[in-house]
N, C-alpha and C. Protein backbone atom coordinates (compact mmCIF):
# COMPACT_ATOMS: atom_id res chain seq x y z
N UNK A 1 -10.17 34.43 63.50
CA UNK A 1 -9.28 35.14 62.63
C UNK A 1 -7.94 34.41 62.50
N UNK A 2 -7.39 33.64 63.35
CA UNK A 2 -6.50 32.86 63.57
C UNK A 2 -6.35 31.65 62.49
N UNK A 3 -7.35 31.28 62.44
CA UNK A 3 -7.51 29.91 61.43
C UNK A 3 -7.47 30.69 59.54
N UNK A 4 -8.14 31.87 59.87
CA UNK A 4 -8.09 32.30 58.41
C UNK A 4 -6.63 32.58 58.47
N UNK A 5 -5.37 33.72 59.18
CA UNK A 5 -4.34 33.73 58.74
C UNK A 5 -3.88 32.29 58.43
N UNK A 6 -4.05 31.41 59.36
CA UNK A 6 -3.16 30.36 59.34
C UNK A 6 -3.23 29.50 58.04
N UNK A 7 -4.40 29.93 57.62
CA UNK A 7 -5.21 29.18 55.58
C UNK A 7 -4.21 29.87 54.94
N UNK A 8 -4.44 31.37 54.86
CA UNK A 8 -3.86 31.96 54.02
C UNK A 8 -2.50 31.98 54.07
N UNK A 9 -1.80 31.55 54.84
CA UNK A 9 -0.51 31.15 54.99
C UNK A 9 -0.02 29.58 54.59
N UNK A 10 -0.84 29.12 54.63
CA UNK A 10 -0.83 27.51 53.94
C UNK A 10 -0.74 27.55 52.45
N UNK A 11 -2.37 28.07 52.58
CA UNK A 11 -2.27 28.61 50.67
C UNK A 11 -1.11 28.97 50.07
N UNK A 12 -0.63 30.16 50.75
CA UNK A 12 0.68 30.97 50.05
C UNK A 12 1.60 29.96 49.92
N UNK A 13 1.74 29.29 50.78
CA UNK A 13 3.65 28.35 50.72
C UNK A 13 3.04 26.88 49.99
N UNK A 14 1.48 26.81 49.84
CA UNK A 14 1.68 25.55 48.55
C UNK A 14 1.75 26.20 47.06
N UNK A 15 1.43 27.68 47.08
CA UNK A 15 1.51 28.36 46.54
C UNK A 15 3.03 28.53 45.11
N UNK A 16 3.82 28.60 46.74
CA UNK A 16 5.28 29.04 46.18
C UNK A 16 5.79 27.58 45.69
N UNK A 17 5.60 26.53 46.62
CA UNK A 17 5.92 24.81 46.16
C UNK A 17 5.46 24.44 44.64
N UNK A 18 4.39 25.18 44.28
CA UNK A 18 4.07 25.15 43.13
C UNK A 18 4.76 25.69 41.86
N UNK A 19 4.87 26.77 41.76
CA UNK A 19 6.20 27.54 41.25
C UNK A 19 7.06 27.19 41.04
N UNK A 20 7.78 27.00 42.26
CA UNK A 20 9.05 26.20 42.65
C UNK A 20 8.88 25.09 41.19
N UNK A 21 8.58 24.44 42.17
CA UNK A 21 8.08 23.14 40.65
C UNK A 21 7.78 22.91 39.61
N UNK A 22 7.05 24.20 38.69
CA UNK A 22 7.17 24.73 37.49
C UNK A 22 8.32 24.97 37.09
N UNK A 23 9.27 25.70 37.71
CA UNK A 23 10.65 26.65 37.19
C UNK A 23 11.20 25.24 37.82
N UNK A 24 11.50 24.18 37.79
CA UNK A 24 12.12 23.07 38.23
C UNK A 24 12.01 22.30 36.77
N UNK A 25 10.44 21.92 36.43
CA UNK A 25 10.24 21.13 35.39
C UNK A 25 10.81 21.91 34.22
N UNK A 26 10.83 23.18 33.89
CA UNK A 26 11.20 24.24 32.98
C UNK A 26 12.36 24.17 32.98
N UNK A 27 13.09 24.11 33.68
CA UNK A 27 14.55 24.03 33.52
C UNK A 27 15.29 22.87 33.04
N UNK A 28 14.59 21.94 33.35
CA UNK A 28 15.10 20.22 33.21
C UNK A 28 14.19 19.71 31.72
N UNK A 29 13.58 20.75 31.06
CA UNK A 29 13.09 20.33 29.53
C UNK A 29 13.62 20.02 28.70
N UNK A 30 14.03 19.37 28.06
CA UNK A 30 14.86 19.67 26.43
C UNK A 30 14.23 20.13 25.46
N UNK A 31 15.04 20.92 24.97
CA UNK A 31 14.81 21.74 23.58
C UNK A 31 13.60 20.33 22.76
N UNK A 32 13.16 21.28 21.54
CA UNK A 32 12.72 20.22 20.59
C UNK A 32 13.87 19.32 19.82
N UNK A 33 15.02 19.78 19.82
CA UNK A 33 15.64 19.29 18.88
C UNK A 33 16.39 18.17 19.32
N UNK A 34 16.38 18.09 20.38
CA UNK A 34 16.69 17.21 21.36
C UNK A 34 15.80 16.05 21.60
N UNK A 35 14.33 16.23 21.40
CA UNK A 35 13.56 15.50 21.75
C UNK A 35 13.17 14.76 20.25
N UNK A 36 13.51 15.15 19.19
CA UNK A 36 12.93 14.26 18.11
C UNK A 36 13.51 13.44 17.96
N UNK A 37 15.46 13.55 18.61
CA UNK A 37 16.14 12.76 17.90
C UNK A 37 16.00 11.26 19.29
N UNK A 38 15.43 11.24 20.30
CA UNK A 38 15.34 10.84 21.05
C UNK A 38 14.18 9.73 20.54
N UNK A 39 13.18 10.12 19.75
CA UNK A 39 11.98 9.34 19.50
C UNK A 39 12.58 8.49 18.85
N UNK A 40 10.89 7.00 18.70
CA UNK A 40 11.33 5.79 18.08
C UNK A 40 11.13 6.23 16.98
N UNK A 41 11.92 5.60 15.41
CA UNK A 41 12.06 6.07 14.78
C UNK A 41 10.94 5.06 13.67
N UNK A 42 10.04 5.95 12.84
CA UNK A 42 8.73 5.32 12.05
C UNK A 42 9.16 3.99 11.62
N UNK A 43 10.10 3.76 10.91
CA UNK A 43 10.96 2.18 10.35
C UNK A 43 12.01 2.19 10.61
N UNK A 44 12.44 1.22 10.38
CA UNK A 44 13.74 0.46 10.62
C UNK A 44 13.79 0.53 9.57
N UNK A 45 13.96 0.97 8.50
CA UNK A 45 14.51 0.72 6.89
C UNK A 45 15.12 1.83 6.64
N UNK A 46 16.69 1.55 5.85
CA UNK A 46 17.17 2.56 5.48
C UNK A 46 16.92 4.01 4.37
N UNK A 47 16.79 4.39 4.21
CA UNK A 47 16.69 5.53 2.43
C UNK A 47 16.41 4.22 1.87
N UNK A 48 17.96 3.85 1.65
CA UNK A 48 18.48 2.61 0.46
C UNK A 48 17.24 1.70 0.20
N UNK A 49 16.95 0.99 1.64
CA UNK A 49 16.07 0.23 1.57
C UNK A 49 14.64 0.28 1.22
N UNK A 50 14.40 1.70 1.34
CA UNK A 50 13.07 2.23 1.11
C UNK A 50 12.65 2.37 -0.50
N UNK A 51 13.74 3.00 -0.86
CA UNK A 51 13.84 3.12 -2.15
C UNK A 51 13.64 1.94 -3.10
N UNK A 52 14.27 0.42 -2.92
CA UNK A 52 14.37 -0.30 -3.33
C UNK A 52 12.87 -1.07 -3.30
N UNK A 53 12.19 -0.66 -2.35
CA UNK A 53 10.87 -1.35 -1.92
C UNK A 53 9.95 -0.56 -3.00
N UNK A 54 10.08 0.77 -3.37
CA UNK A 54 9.03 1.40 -3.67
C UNK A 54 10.00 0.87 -5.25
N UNK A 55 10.97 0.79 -5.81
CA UNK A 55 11.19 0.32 -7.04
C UNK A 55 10.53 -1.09 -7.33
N UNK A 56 10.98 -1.91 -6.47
CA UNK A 56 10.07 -3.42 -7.26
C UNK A 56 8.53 -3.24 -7.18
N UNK A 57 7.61 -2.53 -6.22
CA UNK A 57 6.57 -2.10 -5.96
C UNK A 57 6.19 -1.54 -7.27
N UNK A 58 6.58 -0.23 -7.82
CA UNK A 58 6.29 0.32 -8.82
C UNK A 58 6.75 -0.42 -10.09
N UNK A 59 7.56 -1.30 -10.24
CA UNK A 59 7.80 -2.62 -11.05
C UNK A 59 6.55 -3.66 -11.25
N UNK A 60 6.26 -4.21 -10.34
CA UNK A 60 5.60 -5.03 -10.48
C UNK A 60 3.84 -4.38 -10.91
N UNK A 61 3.46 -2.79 -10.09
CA UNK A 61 2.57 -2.48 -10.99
C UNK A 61 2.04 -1.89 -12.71
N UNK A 62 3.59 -1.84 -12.99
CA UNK A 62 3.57 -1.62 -14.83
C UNK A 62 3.11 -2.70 -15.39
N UNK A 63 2.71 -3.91 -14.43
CA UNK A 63 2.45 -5.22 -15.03
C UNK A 63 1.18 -5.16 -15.49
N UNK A 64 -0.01 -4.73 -14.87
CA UNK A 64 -1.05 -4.59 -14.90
C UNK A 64 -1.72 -3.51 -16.39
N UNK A 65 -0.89 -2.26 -16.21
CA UNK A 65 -1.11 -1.50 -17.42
C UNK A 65 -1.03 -2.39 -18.80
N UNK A 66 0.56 -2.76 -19.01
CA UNK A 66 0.95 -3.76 -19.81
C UNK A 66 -0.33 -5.06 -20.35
N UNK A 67 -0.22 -5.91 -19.33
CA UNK A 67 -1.31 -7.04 -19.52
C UNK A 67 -2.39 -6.25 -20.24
N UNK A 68 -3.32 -5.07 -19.94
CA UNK A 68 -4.26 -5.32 -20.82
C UNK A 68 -4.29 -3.84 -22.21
N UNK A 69 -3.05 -3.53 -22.80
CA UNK A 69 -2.91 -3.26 -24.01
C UNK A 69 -2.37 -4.01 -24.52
N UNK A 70 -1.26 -4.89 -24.12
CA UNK A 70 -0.42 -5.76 -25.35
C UNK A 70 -1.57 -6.56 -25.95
N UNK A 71 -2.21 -6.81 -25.53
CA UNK A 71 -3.93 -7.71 -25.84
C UNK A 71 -4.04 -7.53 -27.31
N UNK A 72 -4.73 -6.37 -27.18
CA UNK A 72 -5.20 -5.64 -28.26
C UNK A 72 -4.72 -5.95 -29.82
N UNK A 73 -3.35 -6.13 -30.34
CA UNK A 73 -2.81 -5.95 -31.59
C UNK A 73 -3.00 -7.90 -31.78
N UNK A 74 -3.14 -8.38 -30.69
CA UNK A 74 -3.10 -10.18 -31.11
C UNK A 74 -4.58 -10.08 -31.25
N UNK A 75 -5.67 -9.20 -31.19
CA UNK A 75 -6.96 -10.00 -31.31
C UNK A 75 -7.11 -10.65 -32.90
N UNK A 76 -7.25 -9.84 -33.80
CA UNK A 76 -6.96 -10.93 -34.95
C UNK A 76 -6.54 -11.87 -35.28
N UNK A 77 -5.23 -12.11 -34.21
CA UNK A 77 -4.71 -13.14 -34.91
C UNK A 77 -5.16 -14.62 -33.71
N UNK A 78 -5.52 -13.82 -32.62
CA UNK A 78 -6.54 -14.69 -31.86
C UNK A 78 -7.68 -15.40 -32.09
N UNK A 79 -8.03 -15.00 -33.00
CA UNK A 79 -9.57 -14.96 -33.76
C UNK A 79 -9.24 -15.90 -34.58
N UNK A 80 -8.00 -16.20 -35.53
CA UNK A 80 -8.05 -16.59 -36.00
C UNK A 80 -7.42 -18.22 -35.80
N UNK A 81 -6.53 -18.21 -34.80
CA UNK A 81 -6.12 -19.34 -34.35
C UNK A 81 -6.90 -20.31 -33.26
N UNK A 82 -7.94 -20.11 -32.87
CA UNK A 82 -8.87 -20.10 -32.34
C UNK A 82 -10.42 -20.38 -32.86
N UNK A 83 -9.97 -19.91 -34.37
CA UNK A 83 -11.31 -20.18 -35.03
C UNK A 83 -12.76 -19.60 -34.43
N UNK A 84 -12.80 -18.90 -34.01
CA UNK A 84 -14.12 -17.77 -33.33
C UNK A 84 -14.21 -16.19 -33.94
N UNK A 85 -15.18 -15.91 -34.11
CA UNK A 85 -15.40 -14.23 -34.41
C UNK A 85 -14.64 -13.62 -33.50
N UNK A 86 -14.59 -12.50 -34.25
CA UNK A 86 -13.89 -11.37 -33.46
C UNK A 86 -14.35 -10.82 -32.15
N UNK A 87 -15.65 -10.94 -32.08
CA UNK A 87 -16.76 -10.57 -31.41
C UNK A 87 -16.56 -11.53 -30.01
N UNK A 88 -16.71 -12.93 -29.96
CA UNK A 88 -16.57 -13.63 -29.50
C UNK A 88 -15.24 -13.13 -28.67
N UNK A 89 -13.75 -13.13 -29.31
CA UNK A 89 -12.68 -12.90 -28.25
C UNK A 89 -12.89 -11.30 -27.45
N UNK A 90 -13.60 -10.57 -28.37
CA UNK A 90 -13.99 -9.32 -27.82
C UNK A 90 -14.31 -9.52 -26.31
N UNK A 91 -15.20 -11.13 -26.04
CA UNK A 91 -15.66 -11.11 -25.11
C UNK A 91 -14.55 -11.43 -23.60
N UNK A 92 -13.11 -11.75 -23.88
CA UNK A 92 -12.29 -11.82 -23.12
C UNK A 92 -11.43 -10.63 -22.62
N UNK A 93 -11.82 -9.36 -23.90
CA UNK A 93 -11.53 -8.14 -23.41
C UNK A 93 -12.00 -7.60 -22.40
N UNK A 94 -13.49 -7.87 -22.36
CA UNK A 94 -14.57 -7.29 -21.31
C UNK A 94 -14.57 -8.13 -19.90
N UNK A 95 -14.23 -9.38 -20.23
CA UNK A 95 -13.85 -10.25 -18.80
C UNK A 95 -12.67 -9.72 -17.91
N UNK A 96 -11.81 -9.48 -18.86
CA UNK A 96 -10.51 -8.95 -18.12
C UNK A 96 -10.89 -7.21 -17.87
N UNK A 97 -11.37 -6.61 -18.40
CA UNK A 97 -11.89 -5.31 -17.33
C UNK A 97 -12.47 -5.26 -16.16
N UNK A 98 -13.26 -6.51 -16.04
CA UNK A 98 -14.66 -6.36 -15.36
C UNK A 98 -13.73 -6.80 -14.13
N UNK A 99 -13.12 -8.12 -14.39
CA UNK A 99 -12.23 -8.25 -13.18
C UNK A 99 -11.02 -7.04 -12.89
N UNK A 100 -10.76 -6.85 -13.50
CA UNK A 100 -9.59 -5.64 -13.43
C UNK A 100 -9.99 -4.50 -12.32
N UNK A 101 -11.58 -4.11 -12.43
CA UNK A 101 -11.87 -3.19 -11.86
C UNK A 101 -12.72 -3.31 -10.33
N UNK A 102 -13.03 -5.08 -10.23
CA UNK A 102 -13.77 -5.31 -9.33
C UNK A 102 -12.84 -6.02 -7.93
N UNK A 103 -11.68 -6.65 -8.72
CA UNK A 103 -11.08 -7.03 -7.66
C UNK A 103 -10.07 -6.87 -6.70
N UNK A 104 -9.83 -5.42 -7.41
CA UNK A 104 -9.12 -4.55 -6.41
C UNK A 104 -9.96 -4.25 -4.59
N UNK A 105 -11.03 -4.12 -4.65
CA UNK A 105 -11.75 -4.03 -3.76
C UNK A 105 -12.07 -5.24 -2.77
N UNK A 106 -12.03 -6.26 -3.00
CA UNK A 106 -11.53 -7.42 -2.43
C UNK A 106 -10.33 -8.01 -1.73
N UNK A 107 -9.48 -7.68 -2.67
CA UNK A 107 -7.68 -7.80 -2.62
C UNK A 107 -7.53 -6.79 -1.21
N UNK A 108 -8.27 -5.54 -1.78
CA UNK A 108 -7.90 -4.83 -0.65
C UNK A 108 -7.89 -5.22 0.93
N UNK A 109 -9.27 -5.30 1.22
CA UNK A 109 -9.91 -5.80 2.82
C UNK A 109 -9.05 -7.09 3.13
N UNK A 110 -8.38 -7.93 1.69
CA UNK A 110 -7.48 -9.00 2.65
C UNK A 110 -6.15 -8.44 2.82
N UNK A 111 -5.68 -7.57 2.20
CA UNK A 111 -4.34 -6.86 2.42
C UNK A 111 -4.42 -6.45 3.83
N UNK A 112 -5.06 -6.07 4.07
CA UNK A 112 -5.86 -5.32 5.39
C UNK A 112 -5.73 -5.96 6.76
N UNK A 113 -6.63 -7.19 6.24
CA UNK A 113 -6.45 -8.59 7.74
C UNK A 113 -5.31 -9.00 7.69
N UNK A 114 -4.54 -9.40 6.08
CA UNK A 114 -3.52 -10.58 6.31
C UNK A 114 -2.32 -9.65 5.78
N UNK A 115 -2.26 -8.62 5.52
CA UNK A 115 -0.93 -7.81 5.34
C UNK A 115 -0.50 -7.85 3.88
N UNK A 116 0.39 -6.38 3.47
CA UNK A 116 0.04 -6.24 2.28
C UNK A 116 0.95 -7.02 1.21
N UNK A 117 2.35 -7.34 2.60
CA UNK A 117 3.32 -8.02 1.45
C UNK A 117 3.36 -9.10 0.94
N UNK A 118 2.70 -10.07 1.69
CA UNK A 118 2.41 -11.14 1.68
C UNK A 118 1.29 -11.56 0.72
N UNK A 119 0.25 -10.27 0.40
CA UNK A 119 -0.92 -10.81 -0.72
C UNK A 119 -0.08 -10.23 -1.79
N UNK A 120 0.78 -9.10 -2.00
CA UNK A 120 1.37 -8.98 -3.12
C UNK A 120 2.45 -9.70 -3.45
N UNK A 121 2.80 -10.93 -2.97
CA UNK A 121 3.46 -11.68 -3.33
C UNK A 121 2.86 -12.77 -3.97
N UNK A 122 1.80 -13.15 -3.15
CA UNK A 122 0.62 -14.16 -3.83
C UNK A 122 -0.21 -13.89 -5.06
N UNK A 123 -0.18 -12.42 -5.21
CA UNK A 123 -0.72 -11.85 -6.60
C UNK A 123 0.13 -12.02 -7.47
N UNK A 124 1.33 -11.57 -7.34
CA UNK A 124 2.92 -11.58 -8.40
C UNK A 124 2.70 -13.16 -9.07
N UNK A 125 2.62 -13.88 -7.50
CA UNK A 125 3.07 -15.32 -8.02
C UNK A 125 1.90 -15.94 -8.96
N UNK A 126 0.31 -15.94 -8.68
CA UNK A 126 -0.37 -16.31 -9.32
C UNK A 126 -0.31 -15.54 -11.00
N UNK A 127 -0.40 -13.80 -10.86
CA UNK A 127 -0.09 -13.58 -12.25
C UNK A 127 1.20 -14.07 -13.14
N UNK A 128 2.22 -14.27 -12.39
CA UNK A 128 3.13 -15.33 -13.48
C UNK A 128 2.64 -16.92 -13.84
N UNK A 129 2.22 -17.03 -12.67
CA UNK A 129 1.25 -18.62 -13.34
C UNK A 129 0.31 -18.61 -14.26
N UNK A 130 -0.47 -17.78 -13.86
CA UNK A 130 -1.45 -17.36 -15.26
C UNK A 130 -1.10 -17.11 -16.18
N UNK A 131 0.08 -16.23 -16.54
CA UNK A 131 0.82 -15.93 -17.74
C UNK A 131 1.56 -16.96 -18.67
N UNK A 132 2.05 -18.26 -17.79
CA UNK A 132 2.62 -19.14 -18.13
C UNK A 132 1.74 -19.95 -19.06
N UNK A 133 0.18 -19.90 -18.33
CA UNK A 133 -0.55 -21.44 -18.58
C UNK A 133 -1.21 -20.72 -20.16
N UNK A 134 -1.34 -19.30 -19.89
CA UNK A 134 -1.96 -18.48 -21.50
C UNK A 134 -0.89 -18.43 -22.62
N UNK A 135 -0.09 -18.93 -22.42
CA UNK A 135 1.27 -18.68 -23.20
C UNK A 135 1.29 -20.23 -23.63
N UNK A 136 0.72 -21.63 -22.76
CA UNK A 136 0.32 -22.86 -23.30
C UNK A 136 -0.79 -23.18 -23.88
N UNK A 137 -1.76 -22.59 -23.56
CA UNK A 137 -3.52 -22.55 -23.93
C UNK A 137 -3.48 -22.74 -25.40
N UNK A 138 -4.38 -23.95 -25.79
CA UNK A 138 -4.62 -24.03 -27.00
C UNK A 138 -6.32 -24.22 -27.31
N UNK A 139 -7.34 -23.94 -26.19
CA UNK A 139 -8.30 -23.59 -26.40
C UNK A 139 -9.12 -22.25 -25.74
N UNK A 140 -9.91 -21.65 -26.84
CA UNK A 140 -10.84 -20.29 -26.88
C UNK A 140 -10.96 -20.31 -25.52
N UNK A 141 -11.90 -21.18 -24.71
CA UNK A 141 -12.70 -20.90 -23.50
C UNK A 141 -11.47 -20.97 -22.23
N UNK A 142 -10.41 -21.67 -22.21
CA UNK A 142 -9.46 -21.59 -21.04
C UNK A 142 -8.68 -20.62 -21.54
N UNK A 143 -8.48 -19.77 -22.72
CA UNK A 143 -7.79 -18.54 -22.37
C UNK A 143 -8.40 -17.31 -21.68
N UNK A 144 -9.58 -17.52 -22.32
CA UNK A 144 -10.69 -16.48 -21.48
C UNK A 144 -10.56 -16.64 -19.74
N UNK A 145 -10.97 -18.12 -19.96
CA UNK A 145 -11.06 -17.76 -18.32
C UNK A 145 -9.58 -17.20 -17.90
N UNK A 146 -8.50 -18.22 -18.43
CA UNK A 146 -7.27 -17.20 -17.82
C UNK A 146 -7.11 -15.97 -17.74
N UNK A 147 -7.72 -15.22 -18.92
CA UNK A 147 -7.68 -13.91 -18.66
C UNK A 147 -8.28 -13.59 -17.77
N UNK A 148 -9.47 -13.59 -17.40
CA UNK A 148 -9.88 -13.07 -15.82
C UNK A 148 -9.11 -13.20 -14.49
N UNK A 149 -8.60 -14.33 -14.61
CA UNK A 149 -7.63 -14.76 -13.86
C UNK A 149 -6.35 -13.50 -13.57
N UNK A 150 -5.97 -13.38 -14.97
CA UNK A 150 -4.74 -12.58 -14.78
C UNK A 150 -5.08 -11.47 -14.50
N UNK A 151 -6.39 -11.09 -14.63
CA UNK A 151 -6.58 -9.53 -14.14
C UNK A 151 -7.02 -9.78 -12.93
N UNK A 152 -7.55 -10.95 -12.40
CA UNK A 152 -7.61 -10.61 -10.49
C UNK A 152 -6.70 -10.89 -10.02
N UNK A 153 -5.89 -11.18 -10.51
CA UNK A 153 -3.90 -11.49 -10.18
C UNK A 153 -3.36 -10.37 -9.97
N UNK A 154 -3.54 -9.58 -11.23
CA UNK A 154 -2.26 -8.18 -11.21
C UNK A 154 -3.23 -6.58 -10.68
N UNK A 155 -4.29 -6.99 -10.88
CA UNK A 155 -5.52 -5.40 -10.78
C UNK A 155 -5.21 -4.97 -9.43
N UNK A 156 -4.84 -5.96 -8.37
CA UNK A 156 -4.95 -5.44 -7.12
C UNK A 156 -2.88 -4.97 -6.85
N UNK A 157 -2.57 -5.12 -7.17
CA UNK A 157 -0.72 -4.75 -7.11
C UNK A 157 -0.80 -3.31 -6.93
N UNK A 158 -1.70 -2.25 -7.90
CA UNK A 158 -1.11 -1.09 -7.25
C UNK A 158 -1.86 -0.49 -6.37
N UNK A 159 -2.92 -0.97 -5.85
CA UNK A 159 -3.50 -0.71 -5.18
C UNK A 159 -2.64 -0.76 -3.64
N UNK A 160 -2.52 -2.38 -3.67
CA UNK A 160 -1.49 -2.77 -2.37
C UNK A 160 -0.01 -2.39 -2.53
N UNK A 161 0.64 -1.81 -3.88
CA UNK A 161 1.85 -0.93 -3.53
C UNK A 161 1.89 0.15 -2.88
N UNK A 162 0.70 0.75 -2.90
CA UNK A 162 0.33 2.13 -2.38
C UNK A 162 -0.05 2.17 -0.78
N UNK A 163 0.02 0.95 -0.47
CA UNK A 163 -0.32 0.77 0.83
C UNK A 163 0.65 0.37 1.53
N UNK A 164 1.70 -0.37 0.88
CA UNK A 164 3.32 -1.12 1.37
C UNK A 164 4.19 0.52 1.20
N UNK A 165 4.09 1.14 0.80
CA UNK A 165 4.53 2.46 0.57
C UNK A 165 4.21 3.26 1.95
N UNK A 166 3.01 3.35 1.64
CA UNK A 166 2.16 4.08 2.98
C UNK A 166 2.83 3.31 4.66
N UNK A 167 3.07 2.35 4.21
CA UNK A 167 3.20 1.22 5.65
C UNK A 167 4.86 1.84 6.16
N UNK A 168 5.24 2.23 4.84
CA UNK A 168 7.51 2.10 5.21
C UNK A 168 7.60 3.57 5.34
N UNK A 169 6.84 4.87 5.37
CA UNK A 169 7.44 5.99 5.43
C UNK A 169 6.17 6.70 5.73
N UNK A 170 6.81 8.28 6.17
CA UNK A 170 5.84 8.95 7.19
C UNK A 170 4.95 9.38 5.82
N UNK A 171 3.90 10.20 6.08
CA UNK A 171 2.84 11.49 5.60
C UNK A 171 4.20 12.11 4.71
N UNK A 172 4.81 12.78 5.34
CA UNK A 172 5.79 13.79 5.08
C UNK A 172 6.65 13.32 3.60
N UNK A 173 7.37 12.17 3.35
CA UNK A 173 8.09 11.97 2.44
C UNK A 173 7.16 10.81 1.53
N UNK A 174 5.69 10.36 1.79
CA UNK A 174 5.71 9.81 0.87
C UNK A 174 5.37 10.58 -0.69
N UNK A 175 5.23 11.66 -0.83
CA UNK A 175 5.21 12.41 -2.09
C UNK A 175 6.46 12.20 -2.94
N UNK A 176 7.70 11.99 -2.03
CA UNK A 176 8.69 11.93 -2.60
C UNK A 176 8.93 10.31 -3.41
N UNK A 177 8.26 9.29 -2.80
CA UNK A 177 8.22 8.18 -3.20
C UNK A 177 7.33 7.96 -3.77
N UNK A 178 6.04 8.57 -4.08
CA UNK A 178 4.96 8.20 -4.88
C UNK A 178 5.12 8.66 -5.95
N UNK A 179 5.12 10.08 -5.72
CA UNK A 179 5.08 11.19 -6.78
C UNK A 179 6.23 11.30 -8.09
């Protein structure tokens, strides 16, 4: 009977040490409000700076819309400087969709490995090169191909703005920057 009081007396006072040590850790908590401002903070970028990122971002993807309507009102006169059916340049319309819509999905998975600012800089830069050399082109078949060109250049930009966006600010405010 001796050994059982002497348990149950052990028990009790790791008992109370326990307690103790609850109402110890409880007391020495900080509030929440205390504790958020304490955390690391998602970026290092200011408002200012954020803002400015999601402006050239959303800049550089009006490029893409642009490129393939301004198209449209020169096909005639494409046709005609060029000397080919209509039909025929028709066929540089459909090149530049096909890439438009396929190589976003590509662009992507390397944004992915090699980071997004860095391929949207390499996209920017190649679609101004492309733009340059179609603006020299004086034959049918190298504007075509340029056009494909310029749409696997610019097709992937808003894809990877949306991801350089996603990368600089929480869940919480990017509505405010997308939207």
């Amino acid at each position: 009977m001796e050994n059982e009081k002497e348990k149950e007396t052990t028990l009790e006072a790791e008992a109370n040490e326990i307690t103790t040590s609850q109402i110890d850790l409880e007391s020495t908590a900080k509030p929440r409000s205390e504790m958020e401002s304490d955390e690391v903070p998602f970026t290092i970028l200011s408002p200012t700076e954020k803002y400015s990122i999601v402006f050239i971002m959303s800049c550089s993807g009006i490029w893409s819309a642009l490129s393939s309507s301004i198209y449209f009102p020169a096909l005639p006169i494409l046709s005609q400087k060029f000397d080919v059916s209509a039909s025929v340049v028709n066929i540089s319309v459909v090149a530049y969709f096909l890439f438009q819509g396929v190589t976003p999905s590509f662009v992507g998975a390397l944004a992915d490995a090699y980071g997004r600012k860095p391929l949207a800089f390499i996209c920017l830069v190649c679609y101004v090169a492309t733009c340059v050399g179609l603006a020299r082109t004086n034959v049918y078949w190298l504007l075509a191909v340029l056009r494909c060109f310029q749409a696997a250049s610019i097709a992937p930009i808003n894809a990877v703005s949306g991801g350089v966006i996603g990368d600089i600010c929480v869940r919480a405010e990017r509505g405010s920057y997308v939207g």
